[in-house]
Every structure is written in structure tokens, then in C-alpha cells.
C-alpha atoms as a PDB file:
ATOM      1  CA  UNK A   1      53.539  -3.074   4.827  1.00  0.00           C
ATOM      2  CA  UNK A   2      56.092  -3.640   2.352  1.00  0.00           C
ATOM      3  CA  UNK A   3      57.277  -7.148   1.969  1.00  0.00           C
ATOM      4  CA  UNK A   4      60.690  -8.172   1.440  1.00  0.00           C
ATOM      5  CA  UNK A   5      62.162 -11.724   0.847  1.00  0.00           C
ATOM      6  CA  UNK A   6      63.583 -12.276   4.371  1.00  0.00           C
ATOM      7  CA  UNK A   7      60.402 -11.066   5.645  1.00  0.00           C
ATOM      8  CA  UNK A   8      58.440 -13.522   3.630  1.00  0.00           C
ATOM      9  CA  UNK A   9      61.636 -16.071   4.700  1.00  0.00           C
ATOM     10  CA  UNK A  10      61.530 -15.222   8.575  1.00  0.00           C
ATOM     11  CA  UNK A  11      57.486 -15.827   8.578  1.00  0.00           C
ATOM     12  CA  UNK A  12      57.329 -18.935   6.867  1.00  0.00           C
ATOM     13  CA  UNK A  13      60.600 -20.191   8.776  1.00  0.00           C
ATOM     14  CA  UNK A  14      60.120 -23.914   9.801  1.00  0.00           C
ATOM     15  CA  UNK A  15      61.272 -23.831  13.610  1.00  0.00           C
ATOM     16  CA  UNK A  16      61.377 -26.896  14.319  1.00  0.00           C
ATOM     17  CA  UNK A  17      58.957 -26.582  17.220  1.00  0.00           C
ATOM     18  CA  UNK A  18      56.299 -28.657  15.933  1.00  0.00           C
ATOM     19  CA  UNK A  19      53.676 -24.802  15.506  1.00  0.00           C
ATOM     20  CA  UNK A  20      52.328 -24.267  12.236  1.00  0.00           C
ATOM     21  CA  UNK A  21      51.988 -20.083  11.391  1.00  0.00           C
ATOM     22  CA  UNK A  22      49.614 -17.615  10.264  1.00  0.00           C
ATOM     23  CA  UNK A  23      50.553 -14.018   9.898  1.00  0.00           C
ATOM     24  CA  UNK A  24      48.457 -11.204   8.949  1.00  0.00           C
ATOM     25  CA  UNK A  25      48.213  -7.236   8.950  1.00  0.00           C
ATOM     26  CA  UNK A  26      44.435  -6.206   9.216  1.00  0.00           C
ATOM     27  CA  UNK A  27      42.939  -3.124  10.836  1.00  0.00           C
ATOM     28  CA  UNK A  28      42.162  -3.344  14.670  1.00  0.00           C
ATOM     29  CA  UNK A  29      39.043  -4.153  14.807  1.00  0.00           C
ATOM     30  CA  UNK A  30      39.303  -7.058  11.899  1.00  0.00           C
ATOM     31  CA  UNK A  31      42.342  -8.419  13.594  1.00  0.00           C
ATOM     32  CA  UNK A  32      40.868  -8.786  16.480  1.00  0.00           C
ATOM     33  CA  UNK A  33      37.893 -10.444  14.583  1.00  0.00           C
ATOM     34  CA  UNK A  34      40.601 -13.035  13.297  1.00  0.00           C
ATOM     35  CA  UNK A  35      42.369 -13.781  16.227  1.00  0.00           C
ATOM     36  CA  UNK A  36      39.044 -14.797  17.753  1.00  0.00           C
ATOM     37  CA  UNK A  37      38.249 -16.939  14.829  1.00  0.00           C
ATOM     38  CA  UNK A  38      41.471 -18.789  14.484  1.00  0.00           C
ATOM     39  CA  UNK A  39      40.970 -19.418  18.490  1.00  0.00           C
ATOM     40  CA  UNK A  40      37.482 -20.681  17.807  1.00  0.00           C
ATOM     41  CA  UNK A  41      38.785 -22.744  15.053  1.00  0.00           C
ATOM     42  CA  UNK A  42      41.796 -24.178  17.095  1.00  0.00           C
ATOM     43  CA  UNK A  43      41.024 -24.052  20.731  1.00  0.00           C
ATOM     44  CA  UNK A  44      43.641 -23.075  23.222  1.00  0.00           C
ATOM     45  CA  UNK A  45      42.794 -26.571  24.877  1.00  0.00           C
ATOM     46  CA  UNK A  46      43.418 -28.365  21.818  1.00  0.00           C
ATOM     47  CA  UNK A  47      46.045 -26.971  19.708  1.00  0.00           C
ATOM     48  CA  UNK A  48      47.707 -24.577  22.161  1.00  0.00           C
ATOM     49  CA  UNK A  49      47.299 -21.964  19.813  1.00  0.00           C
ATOM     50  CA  UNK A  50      47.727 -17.992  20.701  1.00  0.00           C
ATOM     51  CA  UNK A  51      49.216 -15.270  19.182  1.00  0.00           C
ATOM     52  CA  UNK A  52      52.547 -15.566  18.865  1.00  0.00           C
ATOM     53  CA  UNK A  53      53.215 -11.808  18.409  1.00  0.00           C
ATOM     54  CA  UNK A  54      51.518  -8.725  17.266  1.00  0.00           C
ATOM     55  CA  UNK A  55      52.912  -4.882  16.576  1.00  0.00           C
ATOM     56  CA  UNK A  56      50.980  -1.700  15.012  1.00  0.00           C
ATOM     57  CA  UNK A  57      52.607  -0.384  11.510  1.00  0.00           C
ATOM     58  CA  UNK A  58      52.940   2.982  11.317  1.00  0.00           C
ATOM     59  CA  UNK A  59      49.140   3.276   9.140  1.00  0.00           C
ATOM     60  CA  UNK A  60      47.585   2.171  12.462  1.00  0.00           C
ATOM     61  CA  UNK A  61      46.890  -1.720  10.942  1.00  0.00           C
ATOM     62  CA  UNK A  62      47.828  -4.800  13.298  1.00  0.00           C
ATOM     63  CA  UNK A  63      50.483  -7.310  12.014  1.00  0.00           C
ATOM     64  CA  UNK A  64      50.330 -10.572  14.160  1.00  0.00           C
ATOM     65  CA  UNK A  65      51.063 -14.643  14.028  1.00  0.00           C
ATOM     66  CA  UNK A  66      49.097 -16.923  15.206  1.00  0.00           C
ATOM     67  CA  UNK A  67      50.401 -19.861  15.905  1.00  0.00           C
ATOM     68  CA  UNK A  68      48.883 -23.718  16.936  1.00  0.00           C
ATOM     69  CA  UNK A  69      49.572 -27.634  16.419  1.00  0.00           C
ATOM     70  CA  UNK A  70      48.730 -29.403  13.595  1.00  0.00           C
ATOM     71  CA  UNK A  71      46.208 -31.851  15.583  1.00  0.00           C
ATOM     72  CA  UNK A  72      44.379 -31.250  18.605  1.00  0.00           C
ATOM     73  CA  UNK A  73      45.810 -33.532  21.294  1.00  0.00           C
END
């Protein structure tokens, strides 16, 4: 994936929503493996963490943000 400055710019945008961001492009089956590891390092419960959003690039790989609060409540 090439990577251009307001690319760079719109993923480490502050929102103002109070989520802190993690974006990556892995292939399937090691994007899935990180997703699951982010969750079991910030629980749902606890940080309200998900992914945010996810697409395929055109060389099959998995771009996605994960997203969570910076303390477990």
C-alpha cells in the first residue's frame, strides 16, 4: 500500500473522541491473528475496543484500525 502524507495525516488524526488508533495492512490470516490479540490485550468490556474499519487492497492483504480507550473503565 503506498503511503501518502494525508494518509499518514487521516490515520493518526486526533478525533477528539477520547479512542486511541492502530492501523495495519497484514495478510488475512495474520490480521486476523492481530485483531484477536489487540482484543485480548484490551477487552471489549474494558476499553470498548473493536475494529474500527477494515478493507482488502488490491494484493489480497487486510488494512484495518483498531481502535480502544486509553484505560479500562
Amino acid at each position: 500500500m503506498a503511503r501518502r502524507p494525508r494518509d499518514l495525516a487521516r490515520r493518526m488524526a486526533d478525533r477528539g473522541d477520547g479512542y486511541r488508533r492502530e492501523t495495519f495492512t497484514l495478510p488475512l490470516d495474520e490480521a486476523r491473528a492481530q485483531a484477536r490479540e489487540f482484543l485480548k490485550r484490551y477487552p471489549a468490556a474494558a476499553y470498548s475496543s473493536g475494529v474500527e474499519t477494515w478493507r482488502r487492497e488490491p494484493d489480497g492483504r487486510i488494512t484495518f484500525t483498531m481502535r480502544r480507550l486509553p484505560t479500562a473503565e
